[in-house]
Protein backbone atom coordinates (compact mmCIF):
# COMPACT_ATOMS: atom_id res chain seq x y z
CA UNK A 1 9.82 -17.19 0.58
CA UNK A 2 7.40 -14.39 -0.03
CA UNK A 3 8.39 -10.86 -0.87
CA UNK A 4 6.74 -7.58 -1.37
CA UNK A 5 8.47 -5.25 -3.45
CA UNK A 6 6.92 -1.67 -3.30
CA UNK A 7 7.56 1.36 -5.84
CA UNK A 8 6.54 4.73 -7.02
CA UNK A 9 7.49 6.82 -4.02
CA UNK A 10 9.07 10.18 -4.92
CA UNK A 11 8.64 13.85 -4.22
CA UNK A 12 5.55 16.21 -5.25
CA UNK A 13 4.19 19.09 -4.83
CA UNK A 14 0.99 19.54 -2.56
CA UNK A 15 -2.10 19.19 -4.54
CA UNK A 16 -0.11 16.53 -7.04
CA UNK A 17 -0.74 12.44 -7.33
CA UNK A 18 1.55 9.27 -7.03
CA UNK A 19 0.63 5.88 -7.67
CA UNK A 20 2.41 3.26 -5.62
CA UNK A 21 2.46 -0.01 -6.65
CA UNK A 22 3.24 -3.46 -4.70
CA UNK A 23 3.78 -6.86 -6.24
CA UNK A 24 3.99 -10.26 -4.45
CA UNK A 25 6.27 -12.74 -5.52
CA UNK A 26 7.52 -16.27 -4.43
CA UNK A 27 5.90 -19.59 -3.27
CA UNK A 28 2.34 -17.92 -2.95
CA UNK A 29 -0.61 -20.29 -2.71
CA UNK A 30 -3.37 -17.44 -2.01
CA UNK A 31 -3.33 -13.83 -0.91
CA UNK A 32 -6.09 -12.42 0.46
CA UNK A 33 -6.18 -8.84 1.73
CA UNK A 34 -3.76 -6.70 0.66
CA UNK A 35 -3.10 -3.16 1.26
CA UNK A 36 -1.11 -0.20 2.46
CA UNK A 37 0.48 1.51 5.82
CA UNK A 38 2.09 4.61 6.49
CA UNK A 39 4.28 6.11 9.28
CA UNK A 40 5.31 9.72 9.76
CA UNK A 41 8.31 10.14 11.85
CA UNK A 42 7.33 10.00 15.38
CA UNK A 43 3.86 8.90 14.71
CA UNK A 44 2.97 5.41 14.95
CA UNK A 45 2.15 2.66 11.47
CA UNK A 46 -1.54 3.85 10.69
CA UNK A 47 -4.02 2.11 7.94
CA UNK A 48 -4.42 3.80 4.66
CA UNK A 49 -6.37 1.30 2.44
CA UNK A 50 -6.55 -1.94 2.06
CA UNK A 51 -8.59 -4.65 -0.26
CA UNK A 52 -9.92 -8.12 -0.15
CA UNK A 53 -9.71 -10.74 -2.86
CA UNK A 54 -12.38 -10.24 -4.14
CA UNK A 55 -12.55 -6.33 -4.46
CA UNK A 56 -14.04 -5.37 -1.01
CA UNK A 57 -11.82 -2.42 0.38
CA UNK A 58 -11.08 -0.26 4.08
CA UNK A 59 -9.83 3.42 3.18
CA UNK A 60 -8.55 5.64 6.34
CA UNK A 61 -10.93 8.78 6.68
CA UNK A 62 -7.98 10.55 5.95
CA UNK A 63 -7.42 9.82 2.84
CA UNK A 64 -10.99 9.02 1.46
CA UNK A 65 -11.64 10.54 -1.40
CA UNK A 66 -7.84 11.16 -2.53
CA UNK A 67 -6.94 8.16 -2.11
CA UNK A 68 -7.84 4.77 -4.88
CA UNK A 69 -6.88 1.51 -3.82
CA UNK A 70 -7.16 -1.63 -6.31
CA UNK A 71 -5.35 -4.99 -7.13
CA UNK A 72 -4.40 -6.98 -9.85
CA UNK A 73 -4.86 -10.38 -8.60
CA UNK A 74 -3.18 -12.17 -12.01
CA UNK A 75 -0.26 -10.15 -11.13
CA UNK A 76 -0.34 -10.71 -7.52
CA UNK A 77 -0.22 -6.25 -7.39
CA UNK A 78 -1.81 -3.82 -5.66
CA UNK A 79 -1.94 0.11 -6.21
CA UNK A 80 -2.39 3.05 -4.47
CA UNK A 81 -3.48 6.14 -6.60
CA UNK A 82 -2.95 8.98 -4.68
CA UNK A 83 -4.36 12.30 -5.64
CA UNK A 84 -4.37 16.06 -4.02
CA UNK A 85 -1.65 15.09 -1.58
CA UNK A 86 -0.81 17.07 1.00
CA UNK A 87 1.92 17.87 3.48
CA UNK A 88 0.53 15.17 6.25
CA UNK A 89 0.84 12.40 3.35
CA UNK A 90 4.35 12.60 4.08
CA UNK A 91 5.17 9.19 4.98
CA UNK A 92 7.18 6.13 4.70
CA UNK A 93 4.69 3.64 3.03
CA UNK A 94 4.38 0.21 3.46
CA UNK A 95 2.64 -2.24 1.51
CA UNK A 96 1.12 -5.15 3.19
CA UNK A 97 -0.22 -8.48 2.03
CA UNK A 98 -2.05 -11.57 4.13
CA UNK A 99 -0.85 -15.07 1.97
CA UNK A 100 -0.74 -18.05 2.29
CA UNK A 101 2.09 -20.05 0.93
CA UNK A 102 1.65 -23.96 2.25
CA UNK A 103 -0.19 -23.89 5.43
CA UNK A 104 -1.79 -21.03 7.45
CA UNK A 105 -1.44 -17.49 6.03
CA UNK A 106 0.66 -14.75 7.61
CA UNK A 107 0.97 -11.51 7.14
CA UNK A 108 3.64 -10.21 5.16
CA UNK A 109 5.14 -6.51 4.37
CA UNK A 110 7.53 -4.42 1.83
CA UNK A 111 10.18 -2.51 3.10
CA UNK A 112 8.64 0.60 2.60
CA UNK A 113 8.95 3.56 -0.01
CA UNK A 114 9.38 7.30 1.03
CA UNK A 115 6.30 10.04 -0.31
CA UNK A 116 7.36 13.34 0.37
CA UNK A 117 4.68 16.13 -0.18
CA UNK A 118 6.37 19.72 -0.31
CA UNK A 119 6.09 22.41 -2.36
């Protein structure tokens, strides 16, 4: 069974930077994208970033600029480096990851880590 295990939420201040990370563990043949969701309360699960296997990446006009996404693929991990947050960055995050374990690939997620921006 394939898990994602997320960390590096937390609290800042507006202006600050987190870096989430996400690593993929279990019976894992091949991942190929991998990446990173968000949802505010009472918004909908919207696209941050996310990367391909071999390096190509999608970042949200949102957060372009702020936001650095990159992957590890010997560790199966992929970051988020988040700089000059602000306020609408609060969100639950969720990393997400498309693998294959034996058979087709599926799309799999973390349970999701808090970022609260507030001064």
């Amino acid at each position: 069974q394939v898990q994602l295990v997320e960390s590096g939420g937390g609290l800042v201040q507006p202006g600050g930077s987190l870096r989430l990370s996400c690593a993929a563990s279990g019976s894992i043949f091949r991942i190929y994208a991998m990446g990173w969701y968000r949802q505010a309360p009472g918004k909908q699960r919207e696209l941050v970033a996310t990367i391909g296997s071999v390096g190509s990446t999608n970042v949200a006009d949102s957060v372009k600029g702020r936001f650095t996404i990159s992957r590890d693929n010997a560790k199966n991990t992929v970051y988020l480096q988040m700089n000059s947050l602000k306020s609408e960055d609060t969100a639950v995050y969720y990393c997400y990851g498309r693998i294959q374990e034996i058979g087709v690939a599926r799309d799999y997620w973390g349970q999701g880590t808090q970022v609260t921006v507030s001064s």
